[in-house]
C-alpha atoms as a PDB file:
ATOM      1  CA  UNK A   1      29.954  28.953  -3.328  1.00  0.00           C
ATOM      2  CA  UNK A   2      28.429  28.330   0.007  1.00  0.00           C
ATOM      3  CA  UNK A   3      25.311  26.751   0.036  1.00  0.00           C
ATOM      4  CA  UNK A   4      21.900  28.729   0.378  1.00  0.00           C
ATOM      5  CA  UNK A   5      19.439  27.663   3.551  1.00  0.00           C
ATOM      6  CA  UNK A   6      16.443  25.421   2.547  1.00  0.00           C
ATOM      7  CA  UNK A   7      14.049  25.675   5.725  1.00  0.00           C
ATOM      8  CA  UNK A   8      10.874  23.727   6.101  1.00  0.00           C
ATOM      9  CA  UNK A   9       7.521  25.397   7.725  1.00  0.00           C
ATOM     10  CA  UNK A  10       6.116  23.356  10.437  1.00  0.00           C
ATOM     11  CA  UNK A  11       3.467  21.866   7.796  1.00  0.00           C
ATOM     12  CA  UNK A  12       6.199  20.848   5.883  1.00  0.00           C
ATOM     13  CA  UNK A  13       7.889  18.023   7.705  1.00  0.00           C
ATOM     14  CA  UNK A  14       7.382  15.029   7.031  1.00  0.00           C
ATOM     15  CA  UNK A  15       5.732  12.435   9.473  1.00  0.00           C
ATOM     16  CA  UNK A  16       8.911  10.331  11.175  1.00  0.00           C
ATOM     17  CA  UNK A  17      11.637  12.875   9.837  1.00  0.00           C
ATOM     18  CA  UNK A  18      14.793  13.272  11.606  1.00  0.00           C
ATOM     19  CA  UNK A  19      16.642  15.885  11.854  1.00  0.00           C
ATOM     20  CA  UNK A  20      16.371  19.937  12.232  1.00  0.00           C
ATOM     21  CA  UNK A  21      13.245  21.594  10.013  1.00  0.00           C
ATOM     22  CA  UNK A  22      15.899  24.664   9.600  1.00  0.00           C
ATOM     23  CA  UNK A  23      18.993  23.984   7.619  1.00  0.00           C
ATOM     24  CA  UNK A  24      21.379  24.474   4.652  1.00  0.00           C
ATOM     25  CA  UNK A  25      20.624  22.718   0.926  1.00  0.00           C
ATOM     26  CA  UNK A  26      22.711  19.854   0.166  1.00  0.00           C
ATOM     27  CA  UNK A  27      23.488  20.801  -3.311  1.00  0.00           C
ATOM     28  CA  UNK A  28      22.405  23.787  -5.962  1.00  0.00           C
ATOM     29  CA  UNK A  29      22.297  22.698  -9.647  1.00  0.00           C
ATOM     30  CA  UNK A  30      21.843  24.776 -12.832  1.00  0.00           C
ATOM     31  CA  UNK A  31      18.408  23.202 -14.822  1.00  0.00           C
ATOM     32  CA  UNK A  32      15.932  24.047 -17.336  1.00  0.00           C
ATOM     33  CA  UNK A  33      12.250  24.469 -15.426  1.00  0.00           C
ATOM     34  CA  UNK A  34       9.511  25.913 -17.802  1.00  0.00           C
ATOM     35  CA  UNK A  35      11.719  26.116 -20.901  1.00  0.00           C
ATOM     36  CA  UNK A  36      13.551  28.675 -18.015  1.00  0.00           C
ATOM     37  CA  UNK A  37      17.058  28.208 -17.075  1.00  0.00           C
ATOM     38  CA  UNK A  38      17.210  28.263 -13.115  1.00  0.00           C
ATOM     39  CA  UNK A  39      19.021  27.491 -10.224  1.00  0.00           C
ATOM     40  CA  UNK A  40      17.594  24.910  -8.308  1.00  0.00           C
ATOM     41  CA  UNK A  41      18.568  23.415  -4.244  1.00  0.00           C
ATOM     42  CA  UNK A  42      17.730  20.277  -3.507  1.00  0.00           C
ATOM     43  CA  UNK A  43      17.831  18.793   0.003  1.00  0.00           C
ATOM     44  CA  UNK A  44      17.745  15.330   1.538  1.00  0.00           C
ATOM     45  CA  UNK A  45      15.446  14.411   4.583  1.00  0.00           C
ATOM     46  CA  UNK A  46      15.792  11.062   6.591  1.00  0.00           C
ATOM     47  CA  UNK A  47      12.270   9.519   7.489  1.00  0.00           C
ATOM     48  CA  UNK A  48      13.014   6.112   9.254  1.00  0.00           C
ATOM     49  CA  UNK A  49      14.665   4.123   6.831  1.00  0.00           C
ATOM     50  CA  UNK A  50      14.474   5.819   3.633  1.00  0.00           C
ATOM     51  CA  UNK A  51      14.769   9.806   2.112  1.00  0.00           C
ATOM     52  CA  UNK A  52      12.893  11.934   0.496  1.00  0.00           C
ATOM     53  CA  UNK A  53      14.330  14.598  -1.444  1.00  0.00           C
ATOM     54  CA  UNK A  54      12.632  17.963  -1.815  1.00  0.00           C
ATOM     55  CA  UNK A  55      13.931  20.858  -4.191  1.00  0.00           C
ATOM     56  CA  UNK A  56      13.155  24.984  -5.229  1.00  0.00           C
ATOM     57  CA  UNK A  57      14.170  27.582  -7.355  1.00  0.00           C
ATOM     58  CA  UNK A  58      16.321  30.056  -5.301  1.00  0.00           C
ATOM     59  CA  UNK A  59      14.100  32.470  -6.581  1.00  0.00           C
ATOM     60  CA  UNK A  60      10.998  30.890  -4.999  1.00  0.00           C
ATOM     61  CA  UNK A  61      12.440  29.237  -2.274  1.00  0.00           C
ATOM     62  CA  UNK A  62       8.890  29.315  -0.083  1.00  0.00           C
ATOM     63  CA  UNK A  63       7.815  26.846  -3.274  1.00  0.00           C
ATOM     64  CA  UNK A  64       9.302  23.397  -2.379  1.00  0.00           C
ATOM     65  CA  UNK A  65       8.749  20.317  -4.499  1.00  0.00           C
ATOM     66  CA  UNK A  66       8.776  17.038  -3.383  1.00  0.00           C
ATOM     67  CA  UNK A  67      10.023  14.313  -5.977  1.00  0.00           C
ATOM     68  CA  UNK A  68       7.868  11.506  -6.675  1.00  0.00           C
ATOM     69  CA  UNK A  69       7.138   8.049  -8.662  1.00  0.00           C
ATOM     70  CA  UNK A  70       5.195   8.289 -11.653  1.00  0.00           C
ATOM     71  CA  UNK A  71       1.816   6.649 -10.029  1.00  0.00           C
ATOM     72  CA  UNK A  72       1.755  10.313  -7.744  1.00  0.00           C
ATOM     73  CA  UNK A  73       2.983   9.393  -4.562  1.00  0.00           C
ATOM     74  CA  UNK A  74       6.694  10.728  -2.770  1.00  0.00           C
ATOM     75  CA  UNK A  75       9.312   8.298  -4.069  1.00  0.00           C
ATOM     76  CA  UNK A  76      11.729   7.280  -1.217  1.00  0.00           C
ATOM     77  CA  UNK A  77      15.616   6.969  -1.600  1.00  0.00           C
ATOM     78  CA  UNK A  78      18.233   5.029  -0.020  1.00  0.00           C
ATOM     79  CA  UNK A  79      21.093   7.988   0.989  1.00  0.00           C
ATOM     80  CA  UNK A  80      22.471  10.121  -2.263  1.00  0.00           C
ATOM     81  CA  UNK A  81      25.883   8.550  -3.274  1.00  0.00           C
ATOM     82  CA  UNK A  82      26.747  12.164  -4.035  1.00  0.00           C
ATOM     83  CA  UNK A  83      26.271  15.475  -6.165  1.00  0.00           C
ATOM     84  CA  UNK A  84      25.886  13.315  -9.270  1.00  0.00           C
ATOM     85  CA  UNK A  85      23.054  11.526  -7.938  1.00  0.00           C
ATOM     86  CA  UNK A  86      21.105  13.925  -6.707  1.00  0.00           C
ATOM     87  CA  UNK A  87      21.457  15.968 -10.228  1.00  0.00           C
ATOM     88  CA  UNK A  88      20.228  12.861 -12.210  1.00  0.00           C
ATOM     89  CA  UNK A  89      17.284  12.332  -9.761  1.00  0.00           C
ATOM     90  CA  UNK A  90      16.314  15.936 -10.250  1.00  0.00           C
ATOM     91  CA  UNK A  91      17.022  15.825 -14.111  1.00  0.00           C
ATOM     92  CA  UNK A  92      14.430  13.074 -14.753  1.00  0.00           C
ATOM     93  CA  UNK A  93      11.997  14.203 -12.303  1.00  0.00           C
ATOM     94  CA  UNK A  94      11.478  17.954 -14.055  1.00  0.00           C
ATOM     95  CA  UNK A  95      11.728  16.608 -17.310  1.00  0.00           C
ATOM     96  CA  UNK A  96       8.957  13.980 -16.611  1.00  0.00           C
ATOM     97  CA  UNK A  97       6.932  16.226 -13.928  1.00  0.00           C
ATOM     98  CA  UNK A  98       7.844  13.555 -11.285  1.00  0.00           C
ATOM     99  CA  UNK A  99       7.336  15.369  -8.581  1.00  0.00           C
ATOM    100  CA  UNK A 100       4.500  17.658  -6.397  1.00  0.00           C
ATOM    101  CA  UNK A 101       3.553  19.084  -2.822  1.00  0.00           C
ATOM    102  CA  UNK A 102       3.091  17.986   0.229  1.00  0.00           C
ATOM    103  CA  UNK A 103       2.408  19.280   3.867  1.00  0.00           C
ATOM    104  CA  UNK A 104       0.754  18.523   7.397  1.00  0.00           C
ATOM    105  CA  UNK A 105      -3.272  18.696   7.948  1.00  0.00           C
ATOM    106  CA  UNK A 106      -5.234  18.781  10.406  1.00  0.00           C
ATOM    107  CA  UNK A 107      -8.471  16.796   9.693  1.00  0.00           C
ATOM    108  CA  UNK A 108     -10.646  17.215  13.077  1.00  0.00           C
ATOM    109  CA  UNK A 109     -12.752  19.451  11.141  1.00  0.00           C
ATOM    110  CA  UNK A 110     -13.885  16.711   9.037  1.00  0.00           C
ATOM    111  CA  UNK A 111     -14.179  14.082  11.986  1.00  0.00           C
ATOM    112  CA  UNK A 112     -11.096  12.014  11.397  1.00  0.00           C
ATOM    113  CA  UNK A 113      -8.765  13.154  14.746  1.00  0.00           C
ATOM    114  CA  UNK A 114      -4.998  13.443  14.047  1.00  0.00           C
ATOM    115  CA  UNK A 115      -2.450  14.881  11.500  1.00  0.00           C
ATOM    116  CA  UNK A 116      -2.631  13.526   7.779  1.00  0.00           C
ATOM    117  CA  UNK A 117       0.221  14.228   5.728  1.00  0.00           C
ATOM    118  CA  UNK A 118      -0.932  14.815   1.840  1.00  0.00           C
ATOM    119  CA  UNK A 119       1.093  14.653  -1.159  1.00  0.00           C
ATOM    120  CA  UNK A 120      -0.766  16.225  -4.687  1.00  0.00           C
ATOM    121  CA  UNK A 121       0.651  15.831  -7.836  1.00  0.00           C
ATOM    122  CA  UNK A 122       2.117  18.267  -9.919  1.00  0.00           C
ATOM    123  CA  UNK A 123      -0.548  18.002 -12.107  1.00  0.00           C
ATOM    124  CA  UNK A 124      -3.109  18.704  -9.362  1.00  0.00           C
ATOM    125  CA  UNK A 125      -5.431  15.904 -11.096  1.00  0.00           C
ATOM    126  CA  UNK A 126      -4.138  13.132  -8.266  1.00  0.00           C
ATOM    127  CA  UNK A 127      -2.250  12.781  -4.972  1.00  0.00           C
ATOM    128  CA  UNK A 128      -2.601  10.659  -2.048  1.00  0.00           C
ATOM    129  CA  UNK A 129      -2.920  10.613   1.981  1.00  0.00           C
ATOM    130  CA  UNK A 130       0.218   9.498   4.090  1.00  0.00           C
ATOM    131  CA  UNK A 131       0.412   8.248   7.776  1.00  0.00           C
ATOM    132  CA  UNK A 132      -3.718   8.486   8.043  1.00  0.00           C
ATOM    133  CA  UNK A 133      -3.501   4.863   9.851  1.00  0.00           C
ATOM    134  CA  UNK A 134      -0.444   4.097  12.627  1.00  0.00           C
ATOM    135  CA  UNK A 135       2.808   1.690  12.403  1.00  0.00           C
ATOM    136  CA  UNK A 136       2.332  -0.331   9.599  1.00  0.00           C
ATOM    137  CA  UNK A 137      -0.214   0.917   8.527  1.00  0.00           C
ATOM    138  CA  UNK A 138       1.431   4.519   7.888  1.00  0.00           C
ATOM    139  CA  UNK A 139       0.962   3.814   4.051  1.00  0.00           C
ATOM    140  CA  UNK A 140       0.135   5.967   0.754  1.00  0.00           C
ATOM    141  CA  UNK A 141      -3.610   5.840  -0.180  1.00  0.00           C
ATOM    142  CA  UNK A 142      -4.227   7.242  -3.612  1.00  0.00           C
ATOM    143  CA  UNK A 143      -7.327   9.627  -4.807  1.00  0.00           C
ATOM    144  CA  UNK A 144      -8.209  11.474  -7.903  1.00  0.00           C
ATOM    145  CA  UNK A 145      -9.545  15.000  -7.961  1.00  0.00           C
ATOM    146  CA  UNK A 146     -12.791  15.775 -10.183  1.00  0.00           C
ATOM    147  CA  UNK A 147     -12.012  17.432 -13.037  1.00  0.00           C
ATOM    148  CA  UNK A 148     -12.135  21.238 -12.197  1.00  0.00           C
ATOM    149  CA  UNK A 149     -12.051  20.385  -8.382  1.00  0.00           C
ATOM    150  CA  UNK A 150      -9.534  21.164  -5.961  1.00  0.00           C
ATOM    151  CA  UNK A 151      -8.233  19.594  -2.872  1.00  0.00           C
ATOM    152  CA  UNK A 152      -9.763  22.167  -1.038  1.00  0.00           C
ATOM    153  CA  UNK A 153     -13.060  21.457  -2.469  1.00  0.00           C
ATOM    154  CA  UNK A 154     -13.095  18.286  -1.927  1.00  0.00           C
ATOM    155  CA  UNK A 155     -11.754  17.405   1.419  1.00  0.00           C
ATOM    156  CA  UNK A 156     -14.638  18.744   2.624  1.00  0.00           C
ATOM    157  CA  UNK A 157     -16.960  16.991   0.425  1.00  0.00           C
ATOM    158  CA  UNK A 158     -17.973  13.698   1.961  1.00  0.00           C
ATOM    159  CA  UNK A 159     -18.821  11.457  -0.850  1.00  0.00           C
ATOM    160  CA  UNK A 160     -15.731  12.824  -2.703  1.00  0.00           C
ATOM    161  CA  UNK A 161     -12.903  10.038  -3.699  1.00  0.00           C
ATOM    162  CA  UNK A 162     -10.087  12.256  -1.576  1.00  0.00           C
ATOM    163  CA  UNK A 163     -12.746  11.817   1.906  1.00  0.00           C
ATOM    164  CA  UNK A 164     -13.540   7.926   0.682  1.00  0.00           C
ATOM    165  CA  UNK A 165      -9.051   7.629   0.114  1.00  0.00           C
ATOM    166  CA  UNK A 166      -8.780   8.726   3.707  1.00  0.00           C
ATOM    167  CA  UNK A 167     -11.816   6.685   4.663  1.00  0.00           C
ATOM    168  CA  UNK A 168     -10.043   3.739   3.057  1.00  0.00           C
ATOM    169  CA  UNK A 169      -6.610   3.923   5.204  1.00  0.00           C
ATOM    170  CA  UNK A 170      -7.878   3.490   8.305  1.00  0.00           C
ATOM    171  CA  UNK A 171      -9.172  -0.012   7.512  1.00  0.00           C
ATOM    172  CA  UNK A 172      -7.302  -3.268   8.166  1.00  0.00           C
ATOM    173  CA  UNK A 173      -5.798  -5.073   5.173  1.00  0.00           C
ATOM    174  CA  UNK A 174      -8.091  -7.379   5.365  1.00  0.00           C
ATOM    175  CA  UNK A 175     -11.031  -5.458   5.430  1.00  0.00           C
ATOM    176  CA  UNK A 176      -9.823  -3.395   2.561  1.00  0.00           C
ATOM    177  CA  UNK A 177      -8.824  -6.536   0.701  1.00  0.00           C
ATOM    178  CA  UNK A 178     -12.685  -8.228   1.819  1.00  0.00           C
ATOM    179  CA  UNK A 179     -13.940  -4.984   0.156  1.00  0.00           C
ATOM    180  CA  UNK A 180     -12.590  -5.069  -2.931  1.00  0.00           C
ATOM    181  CA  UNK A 181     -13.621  -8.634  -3.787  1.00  0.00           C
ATOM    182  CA  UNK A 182     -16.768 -10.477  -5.378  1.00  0.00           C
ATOM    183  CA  UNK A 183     -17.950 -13.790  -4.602  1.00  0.00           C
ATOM    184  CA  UNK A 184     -20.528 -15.985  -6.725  1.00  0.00           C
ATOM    185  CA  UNK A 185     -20.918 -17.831  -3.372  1.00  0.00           C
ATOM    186  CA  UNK A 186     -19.473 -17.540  -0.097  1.00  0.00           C
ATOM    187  CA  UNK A 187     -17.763 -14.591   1.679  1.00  0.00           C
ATOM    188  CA  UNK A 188     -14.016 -13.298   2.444  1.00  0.00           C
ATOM    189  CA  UNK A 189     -14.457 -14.583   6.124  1.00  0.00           C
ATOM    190  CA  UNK A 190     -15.489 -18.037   4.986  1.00  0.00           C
ATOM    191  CA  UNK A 191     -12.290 -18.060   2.573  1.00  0.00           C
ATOM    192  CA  UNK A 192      -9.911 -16.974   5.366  1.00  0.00           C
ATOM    193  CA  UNK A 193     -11.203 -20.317   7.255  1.00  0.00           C
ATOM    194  CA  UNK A 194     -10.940 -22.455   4.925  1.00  0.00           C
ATOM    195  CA  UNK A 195      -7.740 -21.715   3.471  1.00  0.00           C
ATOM    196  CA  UNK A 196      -6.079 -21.504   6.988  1.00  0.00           C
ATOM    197  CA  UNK A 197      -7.778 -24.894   7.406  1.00  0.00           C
ATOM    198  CA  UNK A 198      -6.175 -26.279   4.372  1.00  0.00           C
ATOM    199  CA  UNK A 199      -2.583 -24.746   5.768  1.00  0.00           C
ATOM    200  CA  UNK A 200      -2.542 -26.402   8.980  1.00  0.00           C
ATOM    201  CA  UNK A 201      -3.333 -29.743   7.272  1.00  0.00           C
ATOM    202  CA  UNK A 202      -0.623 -29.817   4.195  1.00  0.00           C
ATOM    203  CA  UNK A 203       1.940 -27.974   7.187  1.00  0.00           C
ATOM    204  CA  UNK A 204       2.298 -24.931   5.075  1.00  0.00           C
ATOM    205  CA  UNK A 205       3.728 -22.746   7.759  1.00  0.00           C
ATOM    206  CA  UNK A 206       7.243 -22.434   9.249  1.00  0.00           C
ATOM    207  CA  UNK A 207       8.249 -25.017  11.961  1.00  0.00           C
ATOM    208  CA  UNK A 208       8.935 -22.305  14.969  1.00  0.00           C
ATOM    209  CA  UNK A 209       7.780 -24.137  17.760  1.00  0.00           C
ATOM    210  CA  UNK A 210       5.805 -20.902  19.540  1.00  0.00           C
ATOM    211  CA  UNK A 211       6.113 -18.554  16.836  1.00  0.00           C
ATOM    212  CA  UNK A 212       3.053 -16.994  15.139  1.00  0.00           C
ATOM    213  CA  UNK A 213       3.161 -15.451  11.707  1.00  0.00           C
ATOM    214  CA  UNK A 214       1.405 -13.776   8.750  1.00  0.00           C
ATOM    215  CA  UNK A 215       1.109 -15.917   5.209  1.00  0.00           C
ATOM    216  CA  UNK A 216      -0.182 -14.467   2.747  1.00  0.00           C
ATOM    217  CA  UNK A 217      -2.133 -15.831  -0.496  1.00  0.00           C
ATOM    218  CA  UNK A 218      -3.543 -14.051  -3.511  1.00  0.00           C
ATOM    219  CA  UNK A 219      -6.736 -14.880  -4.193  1.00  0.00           C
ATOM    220  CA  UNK A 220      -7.526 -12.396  -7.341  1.00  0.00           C
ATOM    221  CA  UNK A 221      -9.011 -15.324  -9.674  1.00  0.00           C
ATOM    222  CA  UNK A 222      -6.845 -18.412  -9.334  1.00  0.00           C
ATOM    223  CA  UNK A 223      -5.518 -19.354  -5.319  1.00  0.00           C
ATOM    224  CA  UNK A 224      -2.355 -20.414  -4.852  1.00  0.00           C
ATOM    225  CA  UNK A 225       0.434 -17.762  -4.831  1.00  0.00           C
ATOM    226  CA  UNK A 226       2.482 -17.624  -1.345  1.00  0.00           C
ATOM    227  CA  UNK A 227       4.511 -15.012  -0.799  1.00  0.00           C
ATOM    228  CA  UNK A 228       7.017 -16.822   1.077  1.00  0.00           C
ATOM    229  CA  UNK A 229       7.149 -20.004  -0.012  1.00  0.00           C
ATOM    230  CA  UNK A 230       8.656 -22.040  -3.225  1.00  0.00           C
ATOM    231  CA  UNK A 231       6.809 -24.076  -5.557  1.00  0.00           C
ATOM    232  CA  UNK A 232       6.645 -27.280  -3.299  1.00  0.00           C
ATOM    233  CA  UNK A 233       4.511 -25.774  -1.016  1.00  0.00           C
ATOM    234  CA  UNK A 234       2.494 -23.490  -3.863  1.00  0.00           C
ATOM    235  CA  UNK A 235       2.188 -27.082  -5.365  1.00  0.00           C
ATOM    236  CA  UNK A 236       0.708 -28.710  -2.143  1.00  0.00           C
ATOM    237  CA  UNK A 237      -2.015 -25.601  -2.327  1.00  0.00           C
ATOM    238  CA  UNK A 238      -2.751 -25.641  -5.835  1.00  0.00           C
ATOM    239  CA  UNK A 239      -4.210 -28.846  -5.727  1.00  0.00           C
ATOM    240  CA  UNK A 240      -7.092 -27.388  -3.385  1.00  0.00           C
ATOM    241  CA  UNK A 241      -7.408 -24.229  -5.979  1.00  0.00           C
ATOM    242  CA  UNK A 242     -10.004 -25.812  -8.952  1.00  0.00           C
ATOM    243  CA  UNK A 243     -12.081 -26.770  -6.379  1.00  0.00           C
ATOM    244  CA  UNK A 244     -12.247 -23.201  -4.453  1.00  0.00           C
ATOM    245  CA  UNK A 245     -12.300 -21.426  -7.117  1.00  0.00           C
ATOM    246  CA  UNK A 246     -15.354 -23.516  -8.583  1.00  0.00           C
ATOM    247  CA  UNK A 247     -17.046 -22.722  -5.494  1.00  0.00           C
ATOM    248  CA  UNK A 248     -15.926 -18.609  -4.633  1.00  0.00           C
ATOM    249  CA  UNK A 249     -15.801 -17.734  -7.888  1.00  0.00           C
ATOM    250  CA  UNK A 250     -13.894 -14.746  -6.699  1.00  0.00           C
ATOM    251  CA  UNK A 251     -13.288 -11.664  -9.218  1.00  0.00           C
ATOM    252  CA  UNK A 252     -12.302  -7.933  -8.626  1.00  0.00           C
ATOM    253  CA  UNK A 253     -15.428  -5.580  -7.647  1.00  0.00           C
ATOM    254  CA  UNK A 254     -14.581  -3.726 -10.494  1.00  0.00           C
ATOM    255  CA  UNK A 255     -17.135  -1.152  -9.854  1.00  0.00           C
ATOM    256  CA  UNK A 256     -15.564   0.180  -6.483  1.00  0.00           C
ATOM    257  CA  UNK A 257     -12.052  -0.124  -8.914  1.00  0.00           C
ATOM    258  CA  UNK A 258     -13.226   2.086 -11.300  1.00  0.00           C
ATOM    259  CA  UNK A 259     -14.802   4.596  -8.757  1.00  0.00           C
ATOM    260  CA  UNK A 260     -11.713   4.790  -6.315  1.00  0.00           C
ATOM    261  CA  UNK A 261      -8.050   4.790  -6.945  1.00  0.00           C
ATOM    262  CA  UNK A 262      -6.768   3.195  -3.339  1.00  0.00           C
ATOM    263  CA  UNK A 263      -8.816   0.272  -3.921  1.00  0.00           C
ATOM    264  CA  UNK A 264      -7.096  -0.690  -7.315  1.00  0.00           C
ATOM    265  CA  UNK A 265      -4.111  -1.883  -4.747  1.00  0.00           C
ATOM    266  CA  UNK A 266      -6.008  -3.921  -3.443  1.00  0.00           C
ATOM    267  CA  UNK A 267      -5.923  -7.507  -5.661  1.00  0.00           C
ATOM    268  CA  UNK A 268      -7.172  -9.803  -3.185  1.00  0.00           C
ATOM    269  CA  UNK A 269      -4.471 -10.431  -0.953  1.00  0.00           C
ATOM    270  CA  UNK A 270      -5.416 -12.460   2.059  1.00  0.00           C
ATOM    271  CA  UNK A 271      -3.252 -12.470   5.208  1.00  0.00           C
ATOM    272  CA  UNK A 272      -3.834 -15.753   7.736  1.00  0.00           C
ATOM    273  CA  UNK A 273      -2.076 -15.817  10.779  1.00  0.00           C
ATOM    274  CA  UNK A 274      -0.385 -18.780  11.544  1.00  0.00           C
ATOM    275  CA  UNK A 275       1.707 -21.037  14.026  1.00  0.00           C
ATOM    276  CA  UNK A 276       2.614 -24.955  13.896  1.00  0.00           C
ATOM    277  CA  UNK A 277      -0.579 -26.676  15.152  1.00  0.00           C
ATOM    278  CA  UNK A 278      -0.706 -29.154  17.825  1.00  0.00           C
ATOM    279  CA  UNK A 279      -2.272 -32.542  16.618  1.00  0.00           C
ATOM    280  CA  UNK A 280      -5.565 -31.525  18.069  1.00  0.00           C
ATOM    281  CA  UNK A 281      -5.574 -28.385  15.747  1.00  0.00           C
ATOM    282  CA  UNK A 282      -4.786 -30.244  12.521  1.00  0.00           C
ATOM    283  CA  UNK A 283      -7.680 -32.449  13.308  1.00  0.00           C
ATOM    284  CA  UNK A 284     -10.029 -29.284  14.012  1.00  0.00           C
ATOM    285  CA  UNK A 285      -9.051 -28.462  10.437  1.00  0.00           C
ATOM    286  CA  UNK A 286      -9.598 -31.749   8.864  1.00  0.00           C
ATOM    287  CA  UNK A 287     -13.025 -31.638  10.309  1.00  0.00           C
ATOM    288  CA  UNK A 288     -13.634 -28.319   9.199  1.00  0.00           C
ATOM    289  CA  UNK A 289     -12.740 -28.919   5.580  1.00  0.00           C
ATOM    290  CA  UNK A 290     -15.049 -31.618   5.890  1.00  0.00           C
ATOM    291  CA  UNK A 291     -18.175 -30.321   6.498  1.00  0.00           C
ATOM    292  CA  UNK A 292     -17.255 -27.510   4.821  1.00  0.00           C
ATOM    293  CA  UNK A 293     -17.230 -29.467   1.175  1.00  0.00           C
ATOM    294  CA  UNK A 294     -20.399 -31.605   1.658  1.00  0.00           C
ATOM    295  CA  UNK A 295     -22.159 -30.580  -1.274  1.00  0.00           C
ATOM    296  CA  UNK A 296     -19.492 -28.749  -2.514  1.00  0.00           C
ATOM    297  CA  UNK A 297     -16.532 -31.019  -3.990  1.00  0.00           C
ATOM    298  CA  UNK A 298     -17.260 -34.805  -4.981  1.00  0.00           C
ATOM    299  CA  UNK A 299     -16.559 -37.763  -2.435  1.00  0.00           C
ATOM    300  CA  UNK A 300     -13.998 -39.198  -4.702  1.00  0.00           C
ATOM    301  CA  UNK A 301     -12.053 -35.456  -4.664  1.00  0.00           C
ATOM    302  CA  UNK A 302     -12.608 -35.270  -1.167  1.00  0.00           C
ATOM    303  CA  UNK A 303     -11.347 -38.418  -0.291  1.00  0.00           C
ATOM    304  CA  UNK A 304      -7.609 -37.644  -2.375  1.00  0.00           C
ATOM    305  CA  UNK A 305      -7.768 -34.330  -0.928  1.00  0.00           C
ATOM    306  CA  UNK A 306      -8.527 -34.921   2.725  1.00  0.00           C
ATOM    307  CA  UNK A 307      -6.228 -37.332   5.287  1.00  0.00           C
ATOM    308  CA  UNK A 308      -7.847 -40.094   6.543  1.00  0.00           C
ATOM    309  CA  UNK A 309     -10.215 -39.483   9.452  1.00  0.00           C
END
């Protein structure tokens, strides 16, 4: 049996995919859709690194489905290993509706400028925006639809959680991370300098003379966790955290959590750039911390905590 064509519409592709829009299915499988018995094609797209896997009945070929995760969002493959695997991917993902639409928009009518790509759930309650920001920052933001709503509704409705999703992936990490925090006292910015402060001084970076990086710490209730590092170095931080955390008092803005679905990946993750410090540097920082805990951690702390100066 030669295989049927499975063409994509120029709203179709996907943002970074390779390859021809026009082409053949890679496989056609026999499965039960609807309590119906169908035949179903299922074809593989390369996007960068990774490949997303659309399907259709041969009867409704114009009606492609995308599979996805269970959180509603595309889920991305490494290459199918065969006809097997692409049958048990599409098994589980029509048993357990893991899957939905996606095309191309256009959203200079609303004011942002550029091509969105939007994913919506097969449920139609829940979706998310792809590729709204550039390079990195190319990433999934999630929204909920109101009950009864559609997409079409509510992308044009300003204060509606799709419009605030898109909103929210244009903003920096950090900004989305500053957002989505509470402080008792102090701010995000005032965090970001003092724990960079307290890096340079216990040498919690990598020793590449020249080389700047990104560390990042969680900061959701309790300092401390490096992404990169081991315990030794986690251990060398921790002993700052009782008195931070006494001070920041940091917890989620659970408010803007509740309201907004993109914001409930955002746990307080703060990104510090960082290179080794020349001498001059590390004393900058020991200064810093200094006047920085006057009235805020006891001498006797201080003193353990801080080098001599």
């Amino acid at each position: 049996m030669s295989l049927p064509r499975f063409d994509f519409a120029p709203h179709e592709w996907p943002p970074l995919a390779q390859g021809e829009r026009e082409g053949l299915a890679d496989a056609v499988f026999r499965a039960v859709w609807d309590e119906e018995g169908v035949e179903v094609a299922v074809r593989e797209v390369r996007c960068a690194h990774f490949f997303l896997r659309f399907f259709c009945r041969l009867d409704q070929a114009q009606d492609k489905r995308i599979i996805a995760r269970h959180n509603a969002q595309p889920l991305a493959f490494a290459k199918a290993r065969g006809k097997r695997d692409f049958a048990e991917r599409l098994t589980i993902a029509i048993q357990e509706s893991f899957y939905g639409r996606a095309w191309r928009i256009e959203t200079s009518f609303i004011g942002v400028e550029g091509v969105q790509w939007v994913y919506l759930d097969s449920d139609g309650k829940s979706g998310c925006w792809h590729g709204a920001g550039s390079g990195s920052r190319a990433l999934a933001t999630a929204f909920r639809l109101a009950p009864g709503s559609s997409f079409e509704q509510e992308v044009n409705d300003p204060s509606s959680d799709v419009r605030f999703a898109l909103d929210w992936s244009r903003l920096s990490p950090f900004e989305q991370n500053k957002r989505a925090m509470n402080f008792l006292n102090g701010s995000w910015d005032e965090l970001r300098d003092v724990v960079r402060s307290i890096a340079i001084i216990e040498e919690i970076f990598r020793v590449t003379p020249g080389v700047a990086y990104n560390e990042g710490f969680y900061y959701g209730g309790g300092m401390g966790h490096s992404n990169d590092f081991g315990s030794k170095i986690n251990s060398r931080l921790r002993v700052w955290c009782p008195c931070i955390d006494a001070y920041f008092a940091p917890s989620l803005n659970t408010q803007l959590h509740t309201q907004h679905k993109c914001t409930q990946e955002n746990r307080g993750l703060l990104q510090i750039a960082l290179s080794p410090p020349t001498q001059h540097e590390r004393l900058e920082a020991a200064l810093f911390l200094r006047d920085w805990a006057q009235g805020k951690i006891p001498p006797d702390e201080l003193r353990l905590l801080l080098p001599k100066l």
